[in-house]
C-alpha atoms as a PDB file:
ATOM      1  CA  UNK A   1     146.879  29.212 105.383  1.00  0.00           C
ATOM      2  CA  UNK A   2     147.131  32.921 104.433  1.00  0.00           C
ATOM      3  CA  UNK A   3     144.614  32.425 101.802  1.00  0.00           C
ATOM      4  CA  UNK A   4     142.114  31.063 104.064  1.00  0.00           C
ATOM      5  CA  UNK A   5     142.411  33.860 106.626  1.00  0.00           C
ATOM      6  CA  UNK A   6     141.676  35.994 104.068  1.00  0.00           C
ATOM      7  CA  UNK A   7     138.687  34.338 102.873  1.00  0.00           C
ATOM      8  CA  UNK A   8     137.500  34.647 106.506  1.00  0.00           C
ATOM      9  CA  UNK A   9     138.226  38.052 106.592  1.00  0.00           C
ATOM     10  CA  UNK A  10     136.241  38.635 103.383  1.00  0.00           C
ATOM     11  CA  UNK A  11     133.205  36.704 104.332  1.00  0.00           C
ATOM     12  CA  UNK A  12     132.853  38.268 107.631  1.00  0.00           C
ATOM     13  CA  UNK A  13     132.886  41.860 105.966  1.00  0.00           C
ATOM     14  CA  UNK A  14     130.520  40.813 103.560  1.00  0.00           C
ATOM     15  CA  UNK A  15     128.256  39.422 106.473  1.00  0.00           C
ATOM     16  CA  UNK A  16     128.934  42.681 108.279  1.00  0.00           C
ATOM     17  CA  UNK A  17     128.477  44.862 105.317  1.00  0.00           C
ATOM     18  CA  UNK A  18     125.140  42.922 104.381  1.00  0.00           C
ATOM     19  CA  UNK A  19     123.399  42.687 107.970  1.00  0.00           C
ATOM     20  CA  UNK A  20     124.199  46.692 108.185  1.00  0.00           C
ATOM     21  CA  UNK A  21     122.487  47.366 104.896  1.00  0.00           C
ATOM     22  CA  UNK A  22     119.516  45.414 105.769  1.00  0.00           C
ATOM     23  CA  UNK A  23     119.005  47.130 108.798  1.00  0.00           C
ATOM     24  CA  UNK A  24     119.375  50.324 107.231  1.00  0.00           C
ATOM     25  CA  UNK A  25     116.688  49.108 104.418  1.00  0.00           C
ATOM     26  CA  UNK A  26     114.198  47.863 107.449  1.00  0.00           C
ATOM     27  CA  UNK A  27     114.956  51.438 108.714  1.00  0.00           C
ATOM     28  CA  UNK A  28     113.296  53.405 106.015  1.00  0.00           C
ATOM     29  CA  UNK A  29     109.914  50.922 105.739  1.00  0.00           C
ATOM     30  CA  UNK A  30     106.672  53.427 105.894  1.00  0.00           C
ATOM     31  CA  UNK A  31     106.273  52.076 109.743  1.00  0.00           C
ATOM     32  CA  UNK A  32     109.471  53.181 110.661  1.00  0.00           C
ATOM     33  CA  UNK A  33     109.208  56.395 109.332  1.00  0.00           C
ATOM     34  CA  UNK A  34     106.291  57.463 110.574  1.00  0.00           C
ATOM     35  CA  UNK A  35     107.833  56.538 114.028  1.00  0.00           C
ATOM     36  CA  UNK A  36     110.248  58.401 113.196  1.00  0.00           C
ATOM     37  CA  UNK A  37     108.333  61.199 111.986  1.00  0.00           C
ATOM     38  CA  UNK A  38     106.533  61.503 114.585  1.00  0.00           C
ATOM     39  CA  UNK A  39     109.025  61.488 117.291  1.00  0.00           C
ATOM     40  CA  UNK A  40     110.862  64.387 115.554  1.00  0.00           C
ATOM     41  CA  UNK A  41     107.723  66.095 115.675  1.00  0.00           C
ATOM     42  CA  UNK A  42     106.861  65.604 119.633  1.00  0.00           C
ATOM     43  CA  UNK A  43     110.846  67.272 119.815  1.00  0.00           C
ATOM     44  CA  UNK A  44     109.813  70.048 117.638  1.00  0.00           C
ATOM     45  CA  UNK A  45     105.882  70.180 119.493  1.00  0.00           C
ATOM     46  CA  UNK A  46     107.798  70.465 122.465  1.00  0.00           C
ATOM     47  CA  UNK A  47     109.764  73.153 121.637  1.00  0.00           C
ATOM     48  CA  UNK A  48     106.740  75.148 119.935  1.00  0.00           C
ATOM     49  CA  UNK A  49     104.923  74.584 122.448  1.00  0.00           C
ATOM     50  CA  UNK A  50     107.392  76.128 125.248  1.00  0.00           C
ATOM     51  CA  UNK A  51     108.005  78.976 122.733  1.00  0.00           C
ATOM     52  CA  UNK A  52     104.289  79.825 122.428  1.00  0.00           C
ATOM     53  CA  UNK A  53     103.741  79.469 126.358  1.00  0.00           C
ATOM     54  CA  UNK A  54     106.997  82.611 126.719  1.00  0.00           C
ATOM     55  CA  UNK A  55     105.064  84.462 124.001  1.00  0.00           C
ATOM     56  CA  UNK A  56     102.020  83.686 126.019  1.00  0.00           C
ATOM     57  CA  UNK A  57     103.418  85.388 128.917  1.00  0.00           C
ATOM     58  CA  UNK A  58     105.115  88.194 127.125  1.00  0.00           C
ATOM     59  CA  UNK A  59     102.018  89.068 126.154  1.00  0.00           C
ATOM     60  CA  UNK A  60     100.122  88.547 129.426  1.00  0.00           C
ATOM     61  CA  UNK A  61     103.128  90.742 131.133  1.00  0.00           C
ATOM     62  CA  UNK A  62     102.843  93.830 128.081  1.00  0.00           C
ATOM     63  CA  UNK A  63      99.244  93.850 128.261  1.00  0.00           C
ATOM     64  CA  UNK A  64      99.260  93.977 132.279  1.00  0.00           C
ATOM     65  CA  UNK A  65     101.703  96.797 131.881  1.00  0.00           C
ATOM     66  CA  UNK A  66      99.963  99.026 129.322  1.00  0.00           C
ATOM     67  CA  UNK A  67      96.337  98.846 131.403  1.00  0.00           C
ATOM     68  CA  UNK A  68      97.908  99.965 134.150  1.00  0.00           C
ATOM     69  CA  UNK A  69      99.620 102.944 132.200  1.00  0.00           C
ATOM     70  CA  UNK A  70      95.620 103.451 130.461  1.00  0.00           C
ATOM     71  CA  UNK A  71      94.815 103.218 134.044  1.00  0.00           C
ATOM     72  CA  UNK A  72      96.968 105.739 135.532  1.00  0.00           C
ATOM     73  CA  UNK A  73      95.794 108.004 132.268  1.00  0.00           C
ATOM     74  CA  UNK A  74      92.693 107.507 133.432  1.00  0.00           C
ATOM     75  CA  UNK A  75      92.743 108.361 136.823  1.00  0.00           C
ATOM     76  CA  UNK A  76      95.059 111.624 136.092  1.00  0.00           C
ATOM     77  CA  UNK A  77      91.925 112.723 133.977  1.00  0.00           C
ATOM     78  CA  UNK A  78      89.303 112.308 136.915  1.00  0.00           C
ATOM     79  CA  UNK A  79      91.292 113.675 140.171  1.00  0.00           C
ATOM     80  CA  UNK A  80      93.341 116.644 140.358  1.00  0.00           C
ATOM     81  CA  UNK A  81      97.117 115.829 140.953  1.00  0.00           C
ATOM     82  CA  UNK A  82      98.129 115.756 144.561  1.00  0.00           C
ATOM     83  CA  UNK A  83     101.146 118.166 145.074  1.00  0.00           C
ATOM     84  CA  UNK A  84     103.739 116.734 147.788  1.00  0.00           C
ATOM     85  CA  UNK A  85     104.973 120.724 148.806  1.00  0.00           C
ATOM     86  CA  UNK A  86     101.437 121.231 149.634  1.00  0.00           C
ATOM     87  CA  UNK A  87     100.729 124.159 146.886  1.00  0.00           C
ATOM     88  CA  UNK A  88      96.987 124.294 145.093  1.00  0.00           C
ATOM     89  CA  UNK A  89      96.490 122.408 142.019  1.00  0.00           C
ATOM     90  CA  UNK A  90      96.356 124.232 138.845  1.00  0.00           C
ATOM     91  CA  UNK A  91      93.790 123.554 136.102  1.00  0.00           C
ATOM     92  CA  UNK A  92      93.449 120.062 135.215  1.00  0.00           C
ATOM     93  CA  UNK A  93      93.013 118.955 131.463  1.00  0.00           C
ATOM     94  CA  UNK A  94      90.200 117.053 130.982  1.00  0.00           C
ATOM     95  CA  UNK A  95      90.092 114.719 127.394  1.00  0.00           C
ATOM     96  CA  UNK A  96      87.077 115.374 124.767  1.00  0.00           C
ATOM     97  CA  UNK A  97      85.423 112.791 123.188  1.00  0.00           C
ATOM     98  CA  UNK A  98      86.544 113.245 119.420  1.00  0.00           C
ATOM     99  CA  UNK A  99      83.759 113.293 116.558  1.00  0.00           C
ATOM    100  CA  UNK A 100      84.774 111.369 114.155  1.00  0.00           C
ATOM    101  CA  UNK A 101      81.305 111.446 111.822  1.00  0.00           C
ATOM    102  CA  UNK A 102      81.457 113.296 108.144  1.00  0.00           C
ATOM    103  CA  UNK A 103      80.817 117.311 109.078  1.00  0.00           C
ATOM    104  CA  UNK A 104      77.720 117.399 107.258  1.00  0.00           C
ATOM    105  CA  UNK A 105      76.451 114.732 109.860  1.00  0.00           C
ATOM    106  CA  UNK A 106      77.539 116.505 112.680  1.00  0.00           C
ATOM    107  CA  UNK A 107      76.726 119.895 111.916  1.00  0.00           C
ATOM    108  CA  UNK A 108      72.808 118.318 110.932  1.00  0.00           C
ATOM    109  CA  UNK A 109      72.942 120.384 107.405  1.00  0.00           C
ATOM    110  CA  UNK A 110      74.149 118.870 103.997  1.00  0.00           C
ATOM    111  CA  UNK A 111      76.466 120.410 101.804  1.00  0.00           C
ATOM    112  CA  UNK A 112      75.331 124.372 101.115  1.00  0.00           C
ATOM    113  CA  UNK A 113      75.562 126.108  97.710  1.00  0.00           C
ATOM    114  CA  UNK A 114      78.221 128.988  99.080  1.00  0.00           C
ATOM    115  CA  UNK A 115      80.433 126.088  99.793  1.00  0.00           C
ATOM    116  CA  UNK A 116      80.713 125.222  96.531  1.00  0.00           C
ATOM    117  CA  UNK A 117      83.004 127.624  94.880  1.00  0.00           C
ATOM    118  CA  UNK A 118      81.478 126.930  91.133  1.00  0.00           C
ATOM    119  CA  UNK A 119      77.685 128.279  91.966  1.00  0.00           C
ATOM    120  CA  UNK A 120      78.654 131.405  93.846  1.00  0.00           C
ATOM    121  CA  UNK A 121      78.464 133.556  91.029  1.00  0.00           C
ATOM    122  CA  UNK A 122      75.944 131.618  89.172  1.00  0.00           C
ATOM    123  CA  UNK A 123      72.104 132.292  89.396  1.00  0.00           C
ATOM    124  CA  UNK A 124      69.750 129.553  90.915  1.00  0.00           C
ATOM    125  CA  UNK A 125      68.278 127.547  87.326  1.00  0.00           C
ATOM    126  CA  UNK A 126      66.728 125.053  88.745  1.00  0.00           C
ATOM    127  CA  UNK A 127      63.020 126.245  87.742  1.00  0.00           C
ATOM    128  CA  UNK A 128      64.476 126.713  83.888  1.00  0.00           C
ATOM    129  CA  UNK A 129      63.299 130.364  84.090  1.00  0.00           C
ATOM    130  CA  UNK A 130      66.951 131.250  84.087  1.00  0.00           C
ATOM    131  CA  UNK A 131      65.635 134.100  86.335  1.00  0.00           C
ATOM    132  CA  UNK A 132      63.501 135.290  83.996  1.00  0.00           C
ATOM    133  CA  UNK A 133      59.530 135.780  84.843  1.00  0.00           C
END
């Protein structure tokens, strides 16, 4: 009698050890991992995507900020300041425009001869007459 339970015993391990393998084996068939696959990646799309929406706003909220700084620039440039104790402004700074263009450009002239330090001294040769006749 003790030998049969154990045979019982046995067998139903080895059915339970088989039916879990071959579910495990089912489980890694190309159909079930791409479900799988892809449900891990709606979890991860999910989270990207709520991570690029905050960075969306971030940069919606930092860009909203800074015009209104450039704004405020701007507006200190045009209008004198208002003084609350009722004194008269003082001079108000005005911004250039800056020139950015190569100084021979701006100045309309190339380079001239006395800025080059080598042909100061030097006679102009360009006839060949070496400033002779």
């Amino acid at each position: 009698m003790r030998r049969l339970f154990w045979i019982g015993v046995g067998a139903g391990a080895a059915l339970y050890a088989q039916r879990k393998a071959v579910k495990f084996v089912r489980s890694l068939t190309p159909q079930n991992l791409a479900v799988l696959a892809v449900e891990k990646a709606v979890e991860r799309g999910e989270l990207a995507g709520h991570r690029i929406r905050e960075l969306a706003e971030d940069v919606r909220y930092y860009a909203a900020e800074r015009e209104a700084e450039l704004n405020e620039a701007i507006e200190l440039d045009q209008a004198p300041p208002i003084d609350p104790r009722g004194r008269i402004p003082g001079r108000v700074l005005r911004a250039k425009p800056l020139d950015t263009g190569p100084p021979a450009k701006r100045l309309g002239t190339g380079p001239r001869e006395i800025d080059n330090p080598d042909s100061r001294n030097k006679p102009n040769n360009k006839d060949g007459t070496h400033g002779v006749g």
